[in-house]
Protein backbone atom coordinates (compact mmCIF):
# COMPACT_ATOMS: atom_id res chain seq x y z
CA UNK A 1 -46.15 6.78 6.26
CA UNK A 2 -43.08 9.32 6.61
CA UNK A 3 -42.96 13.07 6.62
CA UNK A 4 -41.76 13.23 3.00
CA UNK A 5 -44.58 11.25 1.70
CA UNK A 6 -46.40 14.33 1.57
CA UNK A 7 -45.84 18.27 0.13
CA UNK A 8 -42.63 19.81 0.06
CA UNK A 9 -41.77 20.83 3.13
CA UNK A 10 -38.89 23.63 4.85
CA UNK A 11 -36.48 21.28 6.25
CA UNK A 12 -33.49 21.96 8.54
CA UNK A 13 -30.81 19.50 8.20
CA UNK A 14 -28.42 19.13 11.58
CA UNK A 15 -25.05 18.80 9.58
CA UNK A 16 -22.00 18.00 10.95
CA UNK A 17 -19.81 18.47 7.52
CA UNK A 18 -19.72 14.63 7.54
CA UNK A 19 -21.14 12.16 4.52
CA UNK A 20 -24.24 11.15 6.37
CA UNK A 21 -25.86 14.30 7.12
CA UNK A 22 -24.63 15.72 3.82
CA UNK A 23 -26.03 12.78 1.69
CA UNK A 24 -29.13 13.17 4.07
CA UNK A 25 -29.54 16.97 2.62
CA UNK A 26 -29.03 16.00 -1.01
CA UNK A 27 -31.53 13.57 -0.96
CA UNK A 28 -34.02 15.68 0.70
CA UNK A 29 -33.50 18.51 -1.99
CA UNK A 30 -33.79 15.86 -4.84
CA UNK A 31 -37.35 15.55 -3.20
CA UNK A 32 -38.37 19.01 -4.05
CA UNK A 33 -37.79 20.11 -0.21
CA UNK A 34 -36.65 23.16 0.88
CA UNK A 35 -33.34 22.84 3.46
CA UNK A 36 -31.55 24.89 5.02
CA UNK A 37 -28.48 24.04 6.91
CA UNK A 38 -27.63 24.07 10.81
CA UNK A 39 -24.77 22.63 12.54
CA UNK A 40 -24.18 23.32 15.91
CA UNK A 41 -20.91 24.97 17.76
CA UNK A 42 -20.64 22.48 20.50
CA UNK A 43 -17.16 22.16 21.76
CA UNK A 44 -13.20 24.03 20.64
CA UNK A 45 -11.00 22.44 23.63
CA UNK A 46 -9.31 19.97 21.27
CA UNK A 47 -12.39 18.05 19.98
CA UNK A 48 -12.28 15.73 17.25
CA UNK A 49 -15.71 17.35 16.24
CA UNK A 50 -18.76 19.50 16.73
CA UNK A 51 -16.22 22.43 16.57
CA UNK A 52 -16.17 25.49 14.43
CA UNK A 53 -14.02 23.82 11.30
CA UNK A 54 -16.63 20.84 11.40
CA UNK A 55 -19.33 24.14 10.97
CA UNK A 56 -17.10 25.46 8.39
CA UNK A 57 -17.16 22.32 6.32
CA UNK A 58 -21.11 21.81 6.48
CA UNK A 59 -21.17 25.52 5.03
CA UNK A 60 -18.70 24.54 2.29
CA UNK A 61 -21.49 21.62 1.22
CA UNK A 62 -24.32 24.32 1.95
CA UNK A 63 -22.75 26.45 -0.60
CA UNK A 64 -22.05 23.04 -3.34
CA UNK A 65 -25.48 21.81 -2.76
CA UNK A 66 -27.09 25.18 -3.14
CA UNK A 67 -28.64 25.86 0.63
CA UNK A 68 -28.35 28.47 3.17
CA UNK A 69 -26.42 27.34 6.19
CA UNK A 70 -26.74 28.60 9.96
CA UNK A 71 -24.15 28.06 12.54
CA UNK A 72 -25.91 27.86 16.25
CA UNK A 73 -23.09 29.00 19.24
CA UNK A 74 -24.30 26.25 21.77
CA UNK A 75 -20.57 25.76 23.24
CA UNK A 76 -21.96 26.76 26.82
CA UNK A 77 -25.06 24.84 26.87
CA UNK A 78 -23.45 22.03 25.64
CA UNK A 79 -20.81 22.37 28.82
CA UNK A 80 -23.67 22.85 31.18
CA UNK A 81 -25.86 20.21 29.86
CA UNK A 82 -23.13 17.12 28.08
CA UNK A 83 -20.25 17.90 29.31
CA UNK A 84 -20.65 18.48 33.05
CA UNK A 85 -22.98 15.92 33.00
CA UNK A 86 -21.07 13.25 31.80
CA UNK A 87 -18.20 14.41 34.53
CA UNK A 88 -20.28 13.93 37.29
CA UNK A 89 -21.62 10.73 36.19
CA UNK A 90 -17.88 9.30 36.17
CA UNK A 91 -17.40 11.00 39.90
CA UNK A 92 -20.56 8.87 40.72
CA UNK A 93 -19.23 5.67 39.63
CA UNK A 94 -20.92 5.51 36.83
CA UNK A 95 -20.47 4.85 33.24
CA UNK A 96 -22.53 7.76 31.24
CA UNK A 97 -24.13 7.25 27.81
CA UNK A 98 -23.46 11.21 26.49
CA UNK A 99 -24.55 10.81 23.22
CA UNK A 100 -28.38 9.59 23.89
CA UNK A 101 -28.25 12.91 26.04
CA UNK A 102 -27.15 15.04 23.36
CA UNK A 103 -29.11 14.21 20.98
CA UNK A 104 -32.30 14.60 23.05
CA UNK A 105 -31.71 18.05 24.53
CA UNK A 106 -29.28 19.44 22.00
CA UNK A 107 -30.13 17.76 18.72
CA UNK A 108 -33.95 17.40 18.64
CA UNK A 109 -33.64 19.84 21.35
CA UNK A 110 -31.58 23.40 21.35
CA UNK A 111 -31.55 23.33 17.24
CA UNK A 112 -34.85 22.22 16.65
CA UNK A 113 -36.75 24.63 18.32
CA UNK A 114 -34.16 27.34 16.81
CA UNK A 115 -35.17 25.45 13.23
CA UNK A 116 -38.88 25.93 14.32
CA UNK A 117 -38.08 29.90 14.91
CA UNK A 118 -36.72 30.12 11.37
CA UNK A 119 -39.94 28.90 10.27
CA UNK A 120 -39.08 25.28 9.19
CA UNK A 121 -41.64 22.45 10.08
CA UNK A 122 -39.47 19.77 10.69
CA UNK A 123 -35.41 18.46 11.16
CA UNK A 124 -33.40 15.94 9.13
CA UNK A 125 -30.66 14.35 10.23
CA UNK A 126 -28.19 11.40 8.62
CA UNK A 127 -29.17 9.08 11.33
CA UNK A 128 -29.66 5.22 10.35
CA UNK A 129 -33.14 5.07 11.82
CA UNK A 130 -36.47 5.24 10.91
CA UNK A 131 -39.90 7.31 11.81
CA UNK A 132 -43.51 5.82 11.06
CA UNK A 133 -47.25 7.48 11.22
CA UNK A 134 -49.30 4.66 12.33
CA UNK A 135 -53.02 5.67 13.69
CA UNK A 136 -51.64 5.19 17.42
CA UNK A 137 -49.01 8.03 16.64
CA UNK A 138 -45.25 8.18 15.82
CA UNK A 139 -43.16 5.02 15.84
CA UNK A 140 -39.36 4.48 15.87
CA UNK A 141 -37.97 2.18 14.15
CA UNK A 142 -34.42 0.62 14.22
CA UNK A 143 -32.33 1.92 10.63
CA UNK A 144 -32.14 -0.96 7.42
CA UNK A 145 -28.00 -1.40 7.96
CA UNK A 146 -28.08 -3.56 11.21
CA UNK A 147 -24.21 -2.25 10.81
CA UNK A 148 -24.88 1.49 11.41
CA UNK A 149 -28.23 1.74 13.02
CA UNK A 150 -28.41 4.52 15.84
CA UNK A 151 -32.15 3.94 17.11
CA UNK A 152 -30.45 3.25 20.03
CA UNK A 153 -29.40 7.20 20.80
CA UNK A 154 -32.64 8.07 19.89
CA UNK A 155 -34.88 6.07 22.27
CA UNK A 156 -35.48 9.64 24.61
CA UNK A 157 -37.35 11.45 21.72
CA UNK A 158 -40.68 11.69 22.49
CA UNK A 159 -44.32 12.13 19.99
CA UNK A 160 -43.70 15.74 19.67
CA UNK A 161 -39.78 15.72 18.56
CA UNK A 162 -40.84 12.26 16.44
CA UNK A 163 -43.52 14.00 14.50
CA UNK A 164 -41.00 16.59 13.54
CA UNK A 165 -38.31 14.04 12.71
CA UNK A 166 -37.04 13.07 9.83
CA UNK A 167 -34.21 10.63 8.79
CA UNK A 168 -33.55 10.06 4.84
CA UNK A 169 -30.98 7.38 5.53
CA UNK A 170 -32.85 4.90 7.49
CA UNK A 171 -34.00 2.95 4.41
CA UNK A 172 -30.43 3.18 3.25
CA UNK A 173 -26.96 1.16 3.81
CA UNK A 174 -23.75 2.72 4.20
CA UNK A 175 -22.47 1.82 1.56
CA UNK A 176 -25.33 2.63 -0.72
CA UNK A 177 -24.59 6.56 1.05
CA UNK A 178 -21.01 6.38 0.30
CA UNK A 179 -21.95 5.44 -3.38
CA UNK A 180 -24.67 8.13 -3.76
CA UNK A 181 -21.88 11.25 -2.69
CA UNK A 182 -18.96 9.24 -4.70
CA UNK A 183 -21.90 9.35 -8.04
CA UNK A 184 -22.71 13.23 -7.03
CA UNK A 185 -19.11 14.59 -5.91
CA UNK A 186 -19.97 15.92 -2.97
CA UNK A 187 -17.14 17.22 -0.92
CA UNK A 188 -17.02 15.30 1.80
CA UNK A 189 -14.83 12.65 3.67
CA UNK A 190 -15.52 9.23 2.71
CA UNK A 191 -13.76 7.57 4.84
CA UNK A 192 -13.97 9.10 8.22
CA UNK A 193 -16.56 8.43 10.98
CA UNK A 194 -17.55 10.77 13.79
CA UNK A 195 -16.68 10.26 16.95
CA UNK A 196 -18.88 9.06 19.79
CA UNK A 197 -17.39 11.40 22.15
CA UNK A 198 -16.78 14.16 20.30
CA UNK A 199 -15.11 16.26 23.38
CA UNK A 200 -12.64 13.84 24.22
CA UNK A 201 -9.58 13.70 23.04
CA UNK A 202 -7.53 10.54 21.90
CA UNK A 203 -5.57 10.10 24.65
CA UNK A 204 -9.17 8.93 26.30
CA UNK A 205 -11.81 9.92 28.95
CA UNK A 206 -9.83 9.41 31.87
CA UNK A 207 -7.31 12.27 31.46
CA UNK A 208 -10.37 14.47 30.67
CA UNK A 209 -11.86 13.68 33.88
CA UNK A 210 -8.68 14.27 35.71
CA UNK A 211 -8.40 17.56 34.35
CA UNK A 212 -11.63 18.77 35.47
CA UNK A 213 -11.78 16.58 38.81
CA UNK A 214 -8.62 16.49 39.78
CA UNK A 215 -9.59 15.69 42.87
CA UNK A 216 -10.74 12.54 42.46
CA UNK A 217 -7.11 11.13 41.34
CA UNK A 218 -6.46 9.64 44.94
CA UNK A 219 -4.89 5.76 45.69
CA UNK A 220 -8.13 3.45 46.52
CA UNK A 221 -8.27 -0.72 47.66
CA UNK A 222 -9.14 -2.74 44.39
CA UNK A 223 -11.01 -6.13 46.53
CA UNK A 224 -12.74 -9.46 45.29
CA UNK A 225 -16.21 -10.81 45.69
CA UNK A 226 -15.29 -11.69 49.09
CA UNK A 227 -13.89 -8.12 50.30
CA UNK A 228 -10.53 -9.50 50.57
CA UNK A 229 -7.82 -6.05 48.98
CA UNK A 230 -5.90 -7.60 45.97
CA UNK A 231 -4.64 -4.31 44.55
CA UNK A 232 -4.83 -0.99 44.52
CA UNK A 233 -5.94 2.14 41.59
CA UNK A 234 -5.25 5.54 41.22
CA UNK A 235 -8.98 6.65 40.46
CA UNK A 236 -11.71 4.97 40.41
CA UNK A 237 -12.94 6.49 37.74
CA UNK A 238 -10.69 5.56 35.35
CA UNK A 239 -12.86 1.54 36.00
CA UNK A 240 -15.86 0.66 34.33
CA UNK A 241 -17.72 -2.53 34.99
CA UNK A 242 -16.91 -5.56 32.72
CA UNK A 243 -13.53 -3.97 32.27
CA UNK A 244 -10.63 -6.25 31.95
CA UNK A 245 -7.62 -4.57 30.54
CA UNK A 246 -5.97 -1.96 33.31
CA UNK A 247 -7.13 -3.95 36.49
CA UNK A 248 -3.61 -4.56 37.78
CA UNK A 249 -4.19 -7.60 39.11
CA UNK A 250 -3.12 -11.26 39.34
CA UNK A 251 -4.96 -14.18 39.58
CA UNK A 252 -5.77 -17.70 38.60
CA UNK A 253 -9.11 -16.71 36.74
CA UNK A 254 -9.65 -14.01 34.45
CA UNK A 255 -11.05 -11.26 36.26
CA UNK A 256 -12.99 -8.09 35.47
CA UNK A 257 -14.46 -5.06 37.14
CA UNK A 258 -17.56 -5.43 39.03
CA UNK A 259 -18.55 -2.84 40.67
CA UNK A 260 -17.12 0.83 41.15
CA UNK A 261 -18.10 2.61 44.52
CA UNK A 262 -17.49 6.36 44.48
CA UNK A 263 -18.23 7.02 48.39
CA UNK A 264 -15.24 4.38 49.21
CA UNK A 265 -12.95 5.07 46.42
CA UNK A 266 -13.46 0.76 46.34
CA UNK A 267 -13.01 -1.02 42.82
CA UNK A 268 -14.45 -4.50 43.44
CA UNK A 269 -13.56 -7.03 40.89
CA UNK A 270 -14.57 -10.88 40.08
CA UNK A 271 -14.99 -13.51 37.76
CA UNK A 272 -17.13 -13.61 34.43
CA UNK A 273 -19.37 -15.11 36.49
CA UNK A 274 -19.88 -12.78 39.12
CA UNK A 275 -20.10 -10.05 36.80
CA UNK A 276 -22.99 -11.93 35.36
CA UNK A 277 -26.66 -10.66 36.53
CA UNK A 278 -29.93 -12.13 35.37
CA UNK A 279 -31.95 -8.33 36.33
CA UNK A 280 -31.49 -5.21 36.75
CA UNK A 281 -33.50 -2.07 37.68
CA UNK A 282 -33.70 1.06 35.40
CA UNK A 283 -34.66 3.77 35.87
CA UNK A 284 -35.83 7.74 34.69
CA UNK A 285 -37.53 5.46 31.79
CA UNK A 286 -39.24 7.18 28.73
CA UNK A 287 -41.41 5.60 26.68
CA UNK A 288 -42.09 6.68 23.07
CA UNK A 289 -45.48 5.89 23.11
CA UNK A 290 -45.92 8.40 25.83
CA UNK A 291 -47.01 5.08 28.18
CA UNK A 292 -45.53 2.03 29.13
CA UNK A 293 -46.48 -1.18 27.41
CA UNK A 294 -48.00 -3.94 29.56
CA UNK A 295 -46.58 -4.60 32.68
CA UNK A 296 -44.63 -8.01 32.64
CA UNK A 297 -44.14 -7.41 28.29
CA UNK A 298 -41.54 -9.64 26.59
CA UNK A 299 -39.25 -7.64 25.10
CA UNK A 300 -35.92 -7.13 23.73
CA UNK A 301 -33.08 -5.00 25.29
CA UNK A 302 -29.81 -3.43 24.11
CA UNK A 303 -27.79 -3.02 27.21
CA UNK A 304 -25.16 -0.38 25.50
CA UNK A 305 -24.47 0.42 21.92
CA UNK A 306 -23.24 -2.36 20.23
CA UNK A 307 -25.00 -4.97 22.44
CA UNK A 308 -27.05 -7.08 19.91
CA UNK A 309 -29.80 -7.70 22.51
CA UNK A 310 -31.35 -10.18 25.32
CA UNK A 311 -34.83 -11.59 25.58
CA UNK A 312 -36.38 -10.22 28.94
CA UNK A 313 -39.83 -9.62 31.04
CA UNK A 314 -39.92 -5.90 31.87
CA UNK A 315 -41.52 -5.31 35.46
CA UNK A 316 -43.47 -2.40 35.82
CA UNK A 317 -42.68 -0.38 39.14
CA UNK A 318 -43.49 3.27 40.40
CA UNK A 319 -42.92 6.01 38.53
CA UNK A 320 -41.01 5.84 36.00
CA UNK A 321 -38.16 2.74 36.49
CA UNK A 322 -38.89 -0.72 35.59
CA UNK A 323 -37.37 -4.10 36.95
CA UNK A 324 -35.39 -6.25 34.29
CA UNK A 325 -35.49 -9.98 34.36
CA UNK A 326 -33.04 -11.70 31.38
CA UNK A 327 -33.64 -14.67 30.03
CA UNK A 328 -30.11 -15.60 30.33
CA UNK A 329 -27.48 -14.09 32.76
CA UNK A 330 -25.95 -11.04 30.90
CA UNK A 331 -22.29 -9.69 31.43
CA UNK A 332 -21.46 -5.98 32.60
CA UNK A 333 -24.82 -4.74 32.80
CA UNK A 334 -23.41 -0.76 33.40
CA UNK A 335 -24.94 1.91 35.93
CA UNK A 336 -25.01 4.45 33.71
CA UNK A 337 -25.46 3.25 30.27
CA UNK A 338 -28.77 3.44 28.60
CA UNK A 339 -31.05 0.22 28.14
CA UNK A 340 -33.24 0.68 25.10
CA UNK A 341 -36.47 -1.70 25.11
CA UNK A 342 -37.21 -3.04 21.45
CA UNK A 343 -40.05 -5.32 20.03
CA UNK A 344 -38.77 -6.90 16.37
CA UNK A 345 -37.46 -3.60 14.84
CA UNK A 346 -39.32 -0.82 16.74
CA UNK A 347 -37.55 0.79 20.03
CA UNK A 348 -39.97 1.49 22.50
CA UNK A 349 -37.75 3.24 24.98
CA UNK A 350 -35.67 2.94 27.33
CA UNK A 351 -33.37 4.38 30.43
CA UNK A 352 -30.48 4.69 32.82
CA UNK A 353 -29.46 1.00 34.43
CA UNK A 354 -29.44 1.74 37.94
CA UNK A 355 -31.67 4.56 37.46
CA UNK A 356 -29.54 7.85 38.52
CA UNK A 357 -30.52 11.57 37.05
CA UNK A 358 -29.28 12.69 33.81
């Protein structure tokens, strides 16, 4: 059971003037819902979106689609909360997964309790996920397209933002969403995607970094597995682990970054190998259930984005981190990125690999 299965309800749809959540809106109003539009001022300094033409176009397919639309100034909570955030993760070494962020505290966060205020019950966005009722409480579920699901940015939302959830497009494929605003002229890009970091600009993350922390541009020792110095960098953190290209360095075997240490301004890098791990701790985990499952579980985990998955036993510890042991050795498993914890097609949750505070 969804939230639509029932009686019309006052919807907000987060729209970013994009297909997705514009398709999601349509659909909802074909249901005999009542939506009104919010999309969120997040960032001007160059960003590819989330900035106030992106909030102009979503008020352009308000006004086609027949809806009131709401523009919500969050450019310095966003700063405070994404941005700097994501900064300081990169001076730690670290390799931060923004958008999982965002959409918990700004998302399902900042413009859902705003929705709330303007007396809609629930939020809609074009996400490729899905939300169950079961009689144990809210599940998420990974979206139909194995192509575009999200569930993965999604795995921090907990039984309260879940049962106000709701995601039109997670029983649909891309292309079937492309077709539908092609058939129903909506004005919208069909073409274009949105951005994962939608701050950065395209000459990358590292010159963004630079520019706020210039002060971590400084000459460092690039080493191997063995300590021995076989280059050198201009920043550590312009390295991520299981990077390749940019290393500077060479040798008989392919090598690739390993680890990144911020205190000694060290990049140490090794063999496919040696950037192989069969665990991993993680930590600051939430849970969708509100609980962790049984310790020692057999589960599934996506180690970043586009990672398709590796068999593991999940090892409960104190508080709120868990021990990972793989099946099979995995490559560049990330301090920083998120590890989302799946059984079949329903994310149970997930958190930071190496622990850390986001």
């Amino acid at each position: 059971m969804s939230h639509t299965d029932s009686k019309p309800l006052r919807i907000a749809v987060g729209m970013s003037g994009g297909l997705d959540s514009s398709v999601a809106a349509a659909l909802l109003m074909e249901q005999g819902h009542e939506v009104v539009g919010f999309t969120a001022h997040l960032w001007s300094e160059g960003s590819r979106c989330c900035s106030l033409g992106d909030a102009m176009r979503a008020r352009q397919i308000a006004q086609f689609l027949g809806f009131e639309h709401y523009v919500i100034d969050a450019v310095d909570f966003f700063g405070e909360r994404i941005v700097d955030a994501f900064v300081e993760e990169y001076a730690r070494g670290r390799t931060p997964s923004p958008c999982v962020l965002c959409n918990q505290v700004i998302k399902f966060g900042l413009l859902l309790r705003d929705a709330l205020e303007l007396g809609c019950t629930h939020i809609a966005t074009g996400h490729y996920a899905r939300v169950e009722r079961r009689p144990d409480g809210w599940h998420l579920l990974r979206g139909v397209d194995a192509k575009k699901d999200q569930s993965y940015f999604l795995h921090r939302l907990d039984q309260a933002q879940l049962g106000r959830v709701v995601f039109p497009l997670g029983g649909w494929t891309k292309e079937q969403a492309t077709e539908y605003a092609k058939t129903h002229n909506l004005p919208v890009p069909l073409e274009s995607e949105s951005q994962d970091l939608c701050f950065v600009k395209e000459d990358g993350y590292a010159p963004f970094i630079e520019s706020r922390r210039p002060d971590l541009k400084k000459e460092g020792a690039v080493v191997d597995s063995s300590g021995k110095v076989v280059g050198s960098h201009e920043g550590f953190f312009r390295f991520t682990v299981g990077q390749r290209e940019g290393i500077g360095v060479s040798a008989a075997d392919r090598l690739y970054v390993k680890e990144v240490h911020a205190d000694s301004n060290v990049v140490v890098v090794g063999t496919r190998e040696e950037v192989s791990t069969t665990r991993c701790v993680v930590g600051q985990v939430a849970w969708v259930a509100g609980k962790p499952p049984p310790d020692e579980s057999r589960l599934n985990v996506r180690l970043r984005y586009r990672h398709s998955g590796a068999p593991c036993v999940v090892h409960l510890r104190e508080g709120s981190s868990v021990e990972v042991e793989f099946d099979q050795p995995q490559f560049a498993v990330t301090p920083g990125q998120a590890a989302v914890f799946c059984d079949g097609d329903e994310v149970l949750g997930g958190g930071w690999i190496g622990g850390g505070e986001h």
